[in-house]
N, C-alpha and C. Protein backbone atom coordinates (compact mmCIF):
# COMPACT_ATOMS: atom_id res chain seq x y z
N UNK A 1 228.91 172.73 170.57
CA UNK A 1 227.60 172.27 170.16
C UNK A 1 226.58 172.82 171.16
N UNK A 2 225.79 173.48 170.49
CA UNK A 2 224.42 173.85 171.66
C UNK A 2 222.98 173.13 171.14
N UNK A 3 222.24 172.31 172.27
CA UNK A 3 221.54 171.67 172.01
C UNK A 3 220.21 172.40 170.83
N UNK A 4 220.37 173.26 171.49
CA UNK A 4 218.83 174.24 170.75
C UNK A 4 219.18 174.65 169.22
N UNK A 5 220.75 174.31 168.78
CA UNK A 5 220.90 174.74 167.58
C UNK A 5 220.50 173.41 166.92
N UNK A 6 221.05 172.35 167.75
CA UNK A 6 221.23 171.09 167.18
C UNK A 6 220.22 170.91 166.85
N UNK A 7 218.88 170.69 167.71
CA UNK A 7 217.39 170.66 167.66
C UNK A 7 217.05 171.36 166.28
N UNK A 8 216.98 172.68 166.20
CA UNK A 8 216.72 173.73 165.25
C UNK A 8 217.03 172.81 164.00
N UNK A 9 218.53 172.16 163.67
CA UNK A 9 219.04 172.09 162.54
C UNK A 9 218.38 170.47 162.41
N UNK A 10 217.97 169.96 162.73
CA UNK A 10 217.34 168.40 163.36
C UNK A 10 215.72 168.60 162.43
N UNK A 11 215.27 169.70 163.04
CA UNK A 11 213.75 170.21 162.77
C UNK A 11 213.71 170.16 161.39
N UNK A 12 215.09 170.51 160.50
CA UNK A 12 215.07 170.49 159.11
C UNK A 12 215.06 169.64 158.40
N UNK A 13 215.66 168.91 159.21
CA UNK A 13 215.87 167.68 158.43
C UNK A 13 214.83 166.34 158.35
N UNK A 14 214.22 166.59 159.55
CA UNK A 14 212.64 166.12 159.24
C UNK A 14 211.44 165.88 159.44
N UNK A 15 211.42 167.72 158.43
CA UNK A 15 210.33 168.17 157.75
C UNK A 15 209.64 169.00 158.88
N UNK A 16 210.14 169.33 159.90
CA UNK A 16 209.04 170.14 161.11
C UNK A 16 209.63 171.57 160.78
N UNK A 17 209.71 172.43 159.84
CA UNK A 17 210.23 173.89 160.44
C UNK A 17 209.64 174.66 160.79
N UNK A 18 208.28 174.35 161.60
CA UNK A 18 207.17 175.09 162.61
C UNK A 18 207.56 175.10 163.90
N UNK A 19 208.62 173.85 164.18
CA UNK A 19 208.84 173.73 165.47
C UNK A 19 210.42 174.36 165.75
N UNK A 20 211.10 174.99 164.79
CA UNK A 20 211.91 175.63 164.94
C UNK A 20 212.25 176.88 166.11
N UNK A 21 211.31 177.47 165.96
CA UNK A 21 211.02 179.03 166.61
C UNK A 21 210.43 178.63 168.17
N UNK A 22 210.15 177.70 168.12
CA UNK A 22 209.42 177.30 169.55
C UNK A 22 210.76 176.44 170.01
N UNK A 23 211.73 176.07 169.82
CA UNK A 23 212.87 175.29 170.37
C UNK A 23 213.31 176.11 171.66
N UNK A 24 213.44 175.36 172.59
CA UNK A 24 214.03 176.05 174.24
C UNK A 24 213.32 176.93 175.00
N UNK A 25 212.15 176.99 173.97
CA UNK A 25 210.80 178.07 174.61
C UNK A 25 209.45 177.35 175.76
N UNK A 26 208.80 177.48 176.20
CA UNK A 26 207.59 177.19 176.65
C UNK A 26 206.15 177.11 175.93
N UNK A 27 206.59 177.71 174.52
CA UNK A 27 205.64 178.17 173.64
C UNK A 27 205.07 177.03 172.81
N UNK A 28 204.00 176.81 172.31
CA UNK A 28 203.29 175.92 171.22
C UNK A 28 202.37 175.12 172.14
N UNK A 29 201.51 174.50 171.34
CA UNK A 29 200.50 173.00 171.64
C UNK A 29 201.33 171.87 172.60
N UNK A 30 200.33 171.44 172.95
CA UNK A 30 200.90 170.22 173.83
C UNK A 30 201.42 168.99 173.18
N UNK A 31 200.69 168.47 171.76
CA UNK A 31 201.45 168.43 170.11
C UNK A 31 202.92 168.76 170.19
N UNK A 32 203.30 169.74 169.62
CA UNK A 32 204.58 170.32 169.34
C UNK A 32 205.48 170.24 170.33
N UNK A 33 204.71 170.70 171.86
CA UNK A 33 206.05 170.43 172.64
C UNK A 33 206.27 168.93 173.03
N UNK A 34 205.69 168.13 172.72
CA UNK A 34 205.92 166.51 172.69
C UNK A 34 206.92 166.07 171.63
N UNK A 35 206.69 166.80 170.30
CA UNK A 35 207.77 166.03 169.34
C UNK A 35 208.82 166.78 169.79
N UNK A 36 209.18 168.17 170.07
CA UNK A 36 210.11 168.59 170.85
C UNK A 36 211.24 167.80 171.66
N UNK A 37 210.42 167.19 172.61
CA UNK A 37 211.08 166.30 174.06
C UNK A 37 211.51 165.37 173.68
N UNK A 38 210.80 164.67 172.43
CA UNK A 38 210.95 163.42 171.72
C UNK A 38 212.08 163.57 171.41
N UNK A 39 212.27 164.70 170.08
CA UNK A 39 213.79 165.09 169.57
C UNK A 39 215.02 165.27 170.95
N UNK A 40 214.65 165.72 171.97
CA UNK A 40 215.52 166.03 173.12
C UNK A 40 216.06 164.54 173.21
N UNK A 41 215.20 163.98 173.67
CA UNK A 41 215.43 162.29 173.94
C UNK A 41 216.36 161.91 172.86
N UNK A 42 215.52 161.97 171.58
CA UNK A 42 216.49 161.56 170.38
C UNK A 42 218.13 162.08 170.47
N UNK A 43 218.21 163.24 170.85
CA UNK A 43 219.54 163.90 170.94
C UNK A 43 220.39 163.16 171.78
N UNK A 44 219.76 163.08 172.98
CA UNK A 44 220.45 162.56 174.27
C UNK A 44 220.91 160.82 173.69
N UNK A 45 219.98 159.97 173.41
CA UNK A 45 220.54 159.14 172.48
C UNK A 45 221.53 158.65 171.71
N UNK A 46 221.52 159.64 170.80
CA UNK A 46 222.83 159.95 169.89
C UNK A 46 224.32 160.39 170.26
N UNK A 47 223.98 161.47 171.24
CA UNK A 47 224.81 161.97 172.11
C UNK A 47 225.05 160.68 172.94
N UNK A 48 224.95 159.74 173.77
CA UNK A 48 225.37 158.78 174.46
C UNK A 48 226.11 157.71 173.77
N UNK A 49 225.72 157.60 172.43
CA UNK A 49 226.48 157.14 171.50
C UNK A 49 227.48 157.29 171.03
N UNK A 50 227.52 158.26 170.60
CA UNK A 50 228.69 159.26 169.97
C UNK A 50 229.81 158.70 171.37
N UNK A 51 229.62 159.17 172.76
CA UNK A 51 230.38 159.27 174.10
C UNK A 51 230.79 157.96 174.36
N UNK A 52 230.22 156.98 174.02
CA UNK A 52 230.16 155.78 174.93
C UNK A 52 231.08 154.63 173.19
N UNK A 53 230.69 155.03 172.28
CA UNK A 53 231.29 154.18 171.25
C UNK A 53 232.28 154.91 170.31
N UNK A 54 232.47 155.79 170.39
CA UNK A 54 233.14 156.40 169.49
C UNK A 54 233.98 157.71 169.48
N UNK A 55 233.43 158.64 170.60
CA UNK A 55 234.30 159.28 171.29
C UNK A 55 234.52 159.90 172.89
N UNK A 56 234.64 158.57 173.77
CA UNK A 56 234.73 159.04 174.56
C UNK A 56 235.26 159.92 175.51
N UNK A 57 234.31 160.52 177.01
CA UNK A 57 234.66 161.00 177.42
C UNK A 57 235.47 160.45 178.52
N UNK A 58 236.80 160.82 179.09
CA UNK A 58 237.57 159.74 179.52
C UNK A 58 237.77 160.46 181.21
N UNK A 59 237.77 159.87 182.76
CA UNK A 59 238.06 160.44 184.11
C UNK A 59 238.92 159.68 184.55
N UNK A 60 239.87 160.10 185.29
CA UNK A 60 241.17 159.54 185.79
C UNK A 60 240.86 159.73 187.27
N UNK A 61 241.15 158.74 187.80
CA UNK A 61 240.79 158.65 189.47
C UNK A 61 241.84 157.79 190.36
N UNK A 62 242.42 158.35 191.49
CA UNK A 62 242.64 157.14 193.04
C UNK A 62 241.70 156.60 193.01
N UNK A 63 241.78 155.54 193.36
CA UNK A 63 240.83 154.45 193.67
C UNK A 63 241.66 153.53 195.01
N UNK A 64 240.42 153.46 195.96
CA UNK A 64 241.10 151.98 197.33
C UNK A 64 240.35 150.83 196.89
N UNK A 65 241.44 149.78 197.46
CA UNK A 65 239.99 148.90 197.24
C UNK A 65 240.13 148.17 198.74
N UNK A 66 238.79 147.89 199.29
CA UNK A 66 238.62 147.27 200.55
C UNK A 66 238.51 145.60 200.49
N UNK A 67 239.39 144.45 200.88
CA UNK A 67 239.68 143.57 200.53
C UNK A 67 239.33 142.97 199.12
N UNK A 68 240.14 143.78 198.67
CA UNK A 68 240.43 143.39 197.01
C UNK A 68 238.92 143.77 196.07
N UNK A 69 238.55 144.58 196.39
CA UNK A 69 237.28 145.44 195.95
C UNK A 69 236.70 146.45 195.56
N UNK A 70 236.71 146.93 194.50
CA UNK A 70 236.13 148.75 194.40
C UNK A 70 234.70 148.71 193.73
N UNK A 71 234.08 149.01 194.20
CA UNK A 71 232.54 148.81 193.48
C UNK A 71 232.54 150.69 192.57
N UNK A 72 232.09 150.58 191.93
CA UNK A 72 231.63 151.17 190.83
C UNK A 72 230.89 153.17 190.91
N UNK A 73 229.94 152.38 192.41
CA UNK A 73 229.49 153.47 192.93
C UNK A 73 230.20 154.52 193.86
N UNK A 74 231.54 154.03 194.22
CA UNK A 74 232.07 155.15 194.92
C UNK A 74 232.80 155.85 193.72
N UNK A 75 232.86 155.84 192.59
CA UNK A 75 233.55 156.67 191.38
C UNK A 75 232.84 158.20 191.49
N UNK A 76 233.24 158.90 190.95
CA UNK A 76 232.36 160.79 190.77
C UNK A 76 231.61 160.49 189.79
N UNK A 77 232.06 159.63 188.92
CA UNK A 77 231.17 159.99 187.81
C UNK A 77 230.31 158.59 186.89
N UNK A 78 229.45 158.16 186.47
CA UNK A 78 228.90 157.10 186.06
C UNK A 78 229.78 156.79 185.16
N UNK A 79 229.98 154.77 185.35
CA UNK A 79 231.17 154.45 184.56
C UNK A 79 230.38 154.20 183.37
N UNK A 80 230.79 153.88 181.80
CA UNK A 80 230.61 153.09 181.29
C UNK A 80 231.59 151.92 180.76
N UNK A 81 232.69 152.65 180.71
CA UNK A 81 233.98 150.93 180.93
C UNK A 81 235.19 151.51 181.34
N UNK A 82 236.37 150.63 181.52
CA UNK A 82 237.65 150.69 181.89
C UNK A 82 238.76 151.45 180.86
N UNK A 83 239.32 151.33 181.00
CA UNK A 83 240.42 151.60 179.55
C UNK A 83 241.72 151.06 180.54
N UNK A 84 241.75 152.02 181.63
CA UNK A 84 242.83 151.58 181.72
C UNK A 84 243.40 151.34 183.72
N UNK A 85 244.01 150.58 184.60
CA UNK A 85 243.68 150.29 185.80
C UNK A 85 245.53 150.01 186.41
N UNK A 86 246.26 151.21 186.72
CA UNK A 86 247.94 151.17 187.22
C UNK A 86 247.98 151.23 188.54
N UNK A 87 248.99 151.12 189.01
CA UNK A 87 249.80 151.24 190.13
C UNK A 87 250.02 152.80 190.51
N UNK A 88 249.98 153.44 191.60
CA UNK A 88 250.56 154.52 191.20
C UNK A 88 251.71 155.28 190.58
N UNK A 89 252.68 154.34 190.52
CA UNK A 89 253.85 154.08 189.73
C UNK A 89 253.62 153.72 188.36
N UNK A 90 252.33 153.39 187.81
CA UNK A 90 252.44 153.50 186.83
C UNK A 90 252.49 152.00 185.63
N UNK A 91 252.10 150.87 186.77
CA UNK A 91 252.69 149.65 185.74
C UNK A 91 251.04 149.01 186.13
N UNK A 92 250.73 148.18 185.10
CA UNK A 92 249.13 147.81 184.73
C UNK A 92 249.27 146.31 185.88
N UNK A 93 247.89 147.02 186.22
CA UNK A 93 247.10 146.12 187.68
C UNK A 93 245.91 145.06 186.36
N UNK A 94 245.88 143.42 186.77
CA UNK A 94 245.14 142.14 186.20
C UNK A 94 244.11 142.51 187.27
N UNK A 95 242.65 142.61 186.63
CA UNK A 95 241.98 142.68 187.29
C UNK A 95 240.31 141.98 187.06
N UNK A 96 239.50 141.73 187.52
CA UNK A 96 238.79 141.07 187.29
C UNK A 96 237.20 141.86 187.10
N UNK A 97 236.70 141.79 185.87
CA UNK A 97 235.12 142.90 186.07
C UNK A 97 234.48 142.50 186.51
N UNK A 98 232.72 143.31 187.00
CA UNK A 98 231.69 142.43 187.35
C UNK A 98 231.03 143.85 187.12
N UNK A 99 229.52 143.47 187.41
CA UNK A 99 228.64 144.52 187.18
C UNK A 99 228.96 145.72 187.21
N UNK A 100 229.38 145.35 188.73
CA UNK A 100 229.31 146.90 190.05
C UNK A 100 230.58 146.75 190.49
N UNK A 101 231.59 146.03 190.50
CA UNK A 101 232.25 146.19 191.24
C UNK A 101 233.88 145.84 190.19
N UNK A 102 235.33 145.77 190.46
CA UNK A 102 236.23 145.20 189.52
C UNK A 102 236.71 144.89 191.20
N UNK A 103 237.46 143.54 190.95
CA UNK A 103 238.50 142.65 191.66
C UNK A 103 239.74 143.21 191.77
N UNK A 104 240.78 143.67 192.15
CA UNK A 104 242.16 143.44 192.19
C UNK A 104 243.25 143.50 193.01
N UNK A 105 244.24 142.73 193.10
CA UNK A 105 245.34 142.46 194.20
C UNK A 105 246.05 143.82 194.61
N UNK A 106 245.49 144.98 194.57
CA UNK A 106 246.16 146.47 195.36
C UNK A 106 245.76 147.05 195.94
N UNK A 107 246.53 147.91 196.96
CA UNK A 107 245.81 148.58 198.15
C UNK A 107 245.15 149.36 197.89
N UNK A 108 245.45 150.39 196.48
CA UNK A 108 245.33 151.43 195.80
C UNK A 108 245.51 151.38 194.28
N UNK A 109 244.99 152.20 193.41
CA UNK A 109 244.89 152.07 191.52
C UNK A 109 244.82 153.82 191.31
N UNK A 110 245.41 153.55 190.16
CA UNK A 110 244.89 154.94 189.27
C UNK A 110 243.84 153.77 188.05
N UNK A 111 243.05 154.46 188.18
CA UNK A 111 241.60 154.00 187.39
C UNK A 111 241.61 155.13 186.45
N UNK A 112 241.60 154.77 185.12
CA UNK A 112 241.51 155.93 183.75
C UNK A 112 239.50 154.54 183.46
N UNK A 113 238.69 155.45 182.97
CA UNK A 113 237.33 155.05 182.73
C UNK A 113 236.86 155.94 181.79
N UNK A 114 235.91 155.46 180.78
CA UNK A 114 234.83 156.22 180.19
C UNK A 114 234.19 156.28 180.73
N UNK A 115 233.52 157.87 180.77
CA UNK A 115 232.01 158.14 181.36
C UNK A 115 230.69 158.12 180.75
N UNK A 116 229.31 157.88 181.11
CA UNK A 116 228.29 158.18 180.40
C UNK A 116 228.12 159.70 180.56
N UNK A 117 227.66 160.37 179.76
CA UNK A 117 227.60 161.60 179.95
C UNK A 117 226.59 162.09 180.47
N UNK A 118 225.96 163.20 180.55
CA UNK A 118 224.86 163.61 181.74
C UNK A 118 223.88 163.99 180.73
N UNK A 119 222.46 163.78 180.57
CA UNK A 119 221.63 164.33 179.48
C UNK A 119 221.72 165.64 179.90
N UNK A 120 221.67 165.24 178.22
CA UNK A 120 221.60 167.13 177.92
C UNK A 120 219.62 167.83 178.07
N UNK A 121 219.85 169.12 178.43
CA UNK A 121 218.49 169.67 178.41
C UNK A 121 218.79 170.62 177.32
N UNK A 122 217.28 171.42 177.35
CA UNK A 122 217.87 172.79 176.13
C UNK A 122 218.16 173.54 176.49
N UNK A 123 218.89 174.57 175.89
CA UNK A 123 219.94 175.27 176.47
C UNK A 123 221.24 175.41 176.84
N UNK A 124 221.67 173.98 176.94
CA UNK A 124 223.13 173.55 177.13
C UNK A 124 223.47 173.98 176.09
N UNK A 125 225.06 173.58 176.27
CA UNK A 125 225.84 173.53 175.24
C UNK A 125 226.94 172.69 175.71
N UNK A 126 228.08 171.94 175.09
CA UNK A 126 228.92 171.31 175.03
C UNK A 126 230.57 171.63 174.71
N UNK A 127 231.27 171.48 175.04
CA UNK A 127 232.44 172.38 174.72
C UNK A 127 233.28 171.45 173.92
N UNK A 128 232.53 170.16 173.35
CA UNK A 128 233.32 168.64 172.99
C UNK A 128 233.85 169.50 171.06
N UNK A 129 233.95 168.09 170.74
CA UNK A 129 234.31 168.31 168.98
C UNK A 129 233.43 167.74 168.07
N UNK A 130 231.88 167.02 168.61
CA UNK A 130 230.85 167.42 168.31
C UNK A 130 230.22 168.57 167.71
N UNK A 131 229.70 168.48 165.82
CA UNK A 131 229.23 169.54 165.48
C UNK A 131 228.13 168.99 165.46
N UNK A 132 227.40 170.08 165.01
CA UNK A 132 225.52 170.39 165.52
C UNK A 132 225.47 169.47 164.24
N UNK A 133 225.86 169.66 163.17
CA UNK A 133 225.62 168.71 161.86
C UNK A 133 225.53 167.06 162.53
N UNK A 134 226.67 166.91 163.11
CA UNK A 134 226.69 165.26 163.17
C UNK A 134 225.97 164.74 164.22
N UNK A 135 225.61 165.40 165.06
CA UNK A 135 224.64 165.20 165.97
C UNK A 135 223.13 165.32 165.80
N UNK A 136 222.96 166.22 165.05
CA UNK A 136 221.60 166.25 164.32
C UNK A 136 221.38 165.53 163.50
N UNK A 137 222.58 164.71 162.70
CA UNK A 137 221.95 163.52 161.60
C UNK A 137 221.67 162.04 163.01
N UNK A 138 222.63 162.02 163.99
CA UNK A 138 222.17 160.93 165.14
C UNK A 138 220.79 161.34 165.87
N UNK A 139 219.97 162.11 165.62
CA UNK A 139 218.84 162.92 166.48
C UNK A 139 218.15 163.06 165.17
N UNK A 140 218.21 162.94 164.17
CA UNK A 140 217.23 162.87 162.92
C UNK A 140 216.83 161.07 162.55
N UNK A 141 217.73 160.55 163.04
CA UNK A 141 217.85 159.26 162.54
C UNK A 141 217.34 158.59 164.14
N UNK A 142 217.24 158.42 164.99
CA UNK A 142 216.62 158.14 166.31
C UNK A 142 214.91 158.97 166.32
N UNK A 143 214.71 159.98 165.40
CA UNK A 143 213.27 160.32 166.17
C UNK A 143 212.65 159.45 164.81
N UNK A 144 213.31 159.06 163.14
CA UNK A 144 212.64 158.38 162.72
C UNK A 144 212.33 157.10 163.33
N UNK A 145 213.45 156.40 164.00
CA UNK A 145 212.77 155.08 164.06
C UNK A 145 212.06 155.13 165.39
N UNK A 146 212.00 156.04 165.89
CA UNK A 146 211.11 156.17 167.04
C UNK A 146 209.53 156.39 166.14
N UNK A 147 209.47 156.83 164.75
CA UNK A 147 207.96 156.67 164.04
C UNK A 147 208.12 155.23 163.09
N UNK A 148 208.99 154.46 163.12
CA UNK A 148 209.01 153.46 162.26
C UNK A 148 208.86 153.49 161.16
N UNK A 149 209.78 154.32 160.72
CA UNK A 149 210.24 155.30 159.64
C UNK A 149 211.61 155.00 158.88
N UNK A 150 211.67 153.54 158.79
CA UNK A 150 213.07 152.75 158.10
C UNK A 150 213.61 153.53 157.14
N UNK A 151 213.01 153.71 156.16
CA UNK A 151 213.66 153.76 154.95
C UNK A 151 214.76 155.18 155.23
N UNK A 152 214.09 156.34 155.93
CA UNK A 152 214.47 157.63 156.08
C UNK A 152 215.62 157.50 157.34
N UNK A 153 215.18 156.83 158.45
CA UNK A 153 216.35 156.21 159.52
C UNK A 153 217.20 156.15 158.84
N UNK A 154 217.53 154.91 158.34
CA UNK A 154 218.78 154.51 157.44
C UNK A 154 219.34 155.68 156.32
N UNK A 155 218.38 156.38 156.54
CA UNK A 155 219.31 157.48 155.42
C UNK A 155 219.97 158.82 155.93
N UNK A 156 219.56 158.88 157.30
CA UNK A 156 219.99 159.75 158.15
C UNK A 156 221.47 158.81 158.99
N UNK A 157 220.88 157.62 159.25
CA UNK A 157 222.31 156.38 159.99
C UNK A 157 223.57 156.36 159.41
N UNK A 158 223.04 156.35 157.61
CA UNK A 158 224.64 156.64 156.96
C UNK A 158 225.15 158.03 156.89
N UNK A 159 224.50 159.27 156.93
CA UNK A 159 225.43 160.27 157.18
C UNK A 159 225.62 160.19 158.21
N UNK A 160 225.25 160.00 159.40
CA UNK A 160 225.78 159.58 161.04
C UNK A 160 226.71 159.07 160.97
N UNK A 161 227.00 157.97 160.64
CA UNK A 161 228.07 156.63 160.70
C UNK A 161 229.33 157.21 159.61
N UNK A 162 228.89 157.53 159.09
CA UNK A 162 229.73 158.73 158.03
C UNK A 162 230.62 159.53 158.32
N UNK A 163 229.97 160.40 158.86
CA UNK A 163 230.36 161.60 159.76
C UNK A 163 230.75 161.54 160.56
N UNK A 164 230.79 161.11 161.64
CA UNK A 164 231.38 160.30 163.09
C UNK A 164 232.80 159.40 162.23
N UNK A 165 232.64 158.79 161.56
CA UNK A 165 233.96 158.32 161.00
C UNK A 165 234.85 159.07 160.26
N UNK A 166 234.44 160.31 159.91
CA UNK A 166 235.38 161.19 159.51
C UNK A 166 235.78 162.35 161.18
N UNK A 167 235.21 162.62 161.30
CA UNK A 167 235.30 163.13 163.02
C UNK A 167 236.51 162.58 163.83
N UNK A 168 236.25 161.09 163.90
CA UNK A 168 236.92 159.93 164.51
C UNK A 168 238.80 159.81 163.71
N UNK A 169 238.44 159.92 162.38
CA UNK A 169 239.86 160.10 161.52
C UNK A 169 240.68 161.19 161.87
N UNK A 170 240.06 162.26 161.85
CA UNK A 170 240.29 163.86 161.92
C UNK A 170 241.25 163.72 163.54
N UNK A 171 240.23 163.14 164.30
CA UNK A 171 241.24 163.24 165.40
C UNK A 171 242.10 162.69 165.69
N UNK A 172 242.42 160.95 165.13
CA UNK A 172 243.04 160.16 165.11
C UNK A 172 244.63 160.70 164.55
N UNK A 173 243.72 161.49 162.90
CA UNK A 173 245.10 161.97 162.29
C UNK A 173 245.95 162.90 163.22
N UNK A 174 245.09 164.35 163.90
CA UNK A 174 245.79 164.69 163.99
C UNK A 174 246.89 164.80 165.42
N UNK A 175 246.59 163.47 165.74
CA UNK A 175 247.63 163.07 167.05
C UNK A 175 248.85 162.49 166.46
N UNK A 176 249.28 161.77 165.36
CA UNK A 176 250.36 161.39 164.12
C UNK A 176 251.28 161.89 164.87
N UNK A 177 252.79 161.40 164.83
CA UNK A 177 253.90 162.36 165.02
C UNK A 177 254.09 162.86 164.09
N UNK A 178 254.85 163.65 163.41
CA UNK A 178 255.22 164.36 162.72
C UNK A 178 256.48 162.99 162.26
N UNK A 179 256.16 163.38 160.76
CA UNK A 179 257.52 162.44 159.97
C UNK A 179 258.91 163.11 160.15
N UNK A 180 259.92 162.84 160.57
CA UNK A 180 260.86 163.14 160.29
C UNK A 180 261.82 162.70 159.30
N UNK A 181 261.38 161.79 158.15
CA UNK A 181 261.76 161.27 157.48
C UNK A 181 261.50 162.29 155.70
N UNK A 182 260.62 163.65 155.68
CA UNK A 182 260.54 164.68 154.77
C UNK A 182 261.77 164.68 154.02
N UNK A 183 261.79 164.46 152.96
CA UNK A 183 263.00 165.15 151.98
C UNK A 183 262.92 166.20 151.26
């Protein structure tokens, strides 16, 4: 996924294709490059969504904890939740959440976490399983209700919610074992 395509294909969907040609440029009114940034925002949005509810991005870490303590901020990367908190051997550590910090009885953890992801600018690109389609209906549907623009939101939300659920299947399916039960 590259943001500037996403944008581009976003622009179509509603109704700007003036601001197409000016995407990732310096070029246009102070106008245009505002709904621009807007859509950026909108993207980044969607994109945090997509990461944080539906397909996350997942970091595996050592972790110490200093009398029964690991706060949040010594991680590499911004949390947004747990999944999963072992031994280094491998058997699941009871542990207790809080804002900033999780509780638990070990010297040491392997910490598996979702991350928030880093906004995107233009120009990026993404190497995820994110297509520019399904991200541009979450970035078409965020800059409407950013104009209070219901009726059209919601009509961009269900191909979002749509699409992301076929995305979400696709990958689900194809982790399946294989049947060995074929005749």
């Amino acid at each position: 996924m590259i943001v500037n395509d996403t944008i581009k294909l976003c622009c179509d969907f509603v109704n700007l294709p003036e601001l197409k040609d000016l995407v990732g440029t310096e070029n246009g009114d102070d106008i245009q490059k505002a709904k621009l940034n807007a859509m950026l925002r909108c993207l980044n949005l969607a994109y945090e969504e997509i990461c944080t509810e539906f397909l996350p991005i997942l970091k595996k870490e050592a972790i110490v904890s200093e009398n029964g303590e690991f706060y949040f901020s010594n991680l590499s990367k911004p949390i947004s939740s747990i999944v999963s908190l072992k031994t280094p051997e491998g058997k699941n550590i009871k542990y207790q959440n809080s804002s900033d910090h999780i509780n638990f009885n070990e010297d040491c953890a392997i910490i598996v976490y979702s991350v928030l992801p880093e906004e995107l600018k233009f120009g990026d690109s993404d190497d995820g399983v994110i297509s520019n389609r399904v991200l541009a209906y979450g970035t078409a549907r965020e800059f409407f209700l950013m104009q209070a623009l219901s009726d059209e939101a919601l009509i961009y939300e269900n191909r979002f919610k749509e699409s992301l659920e076929n995305l979400v299947r696709k990958k689900s399916l194809s982790k399946l074992p294989v049947n060995k039960w074929l005749i």
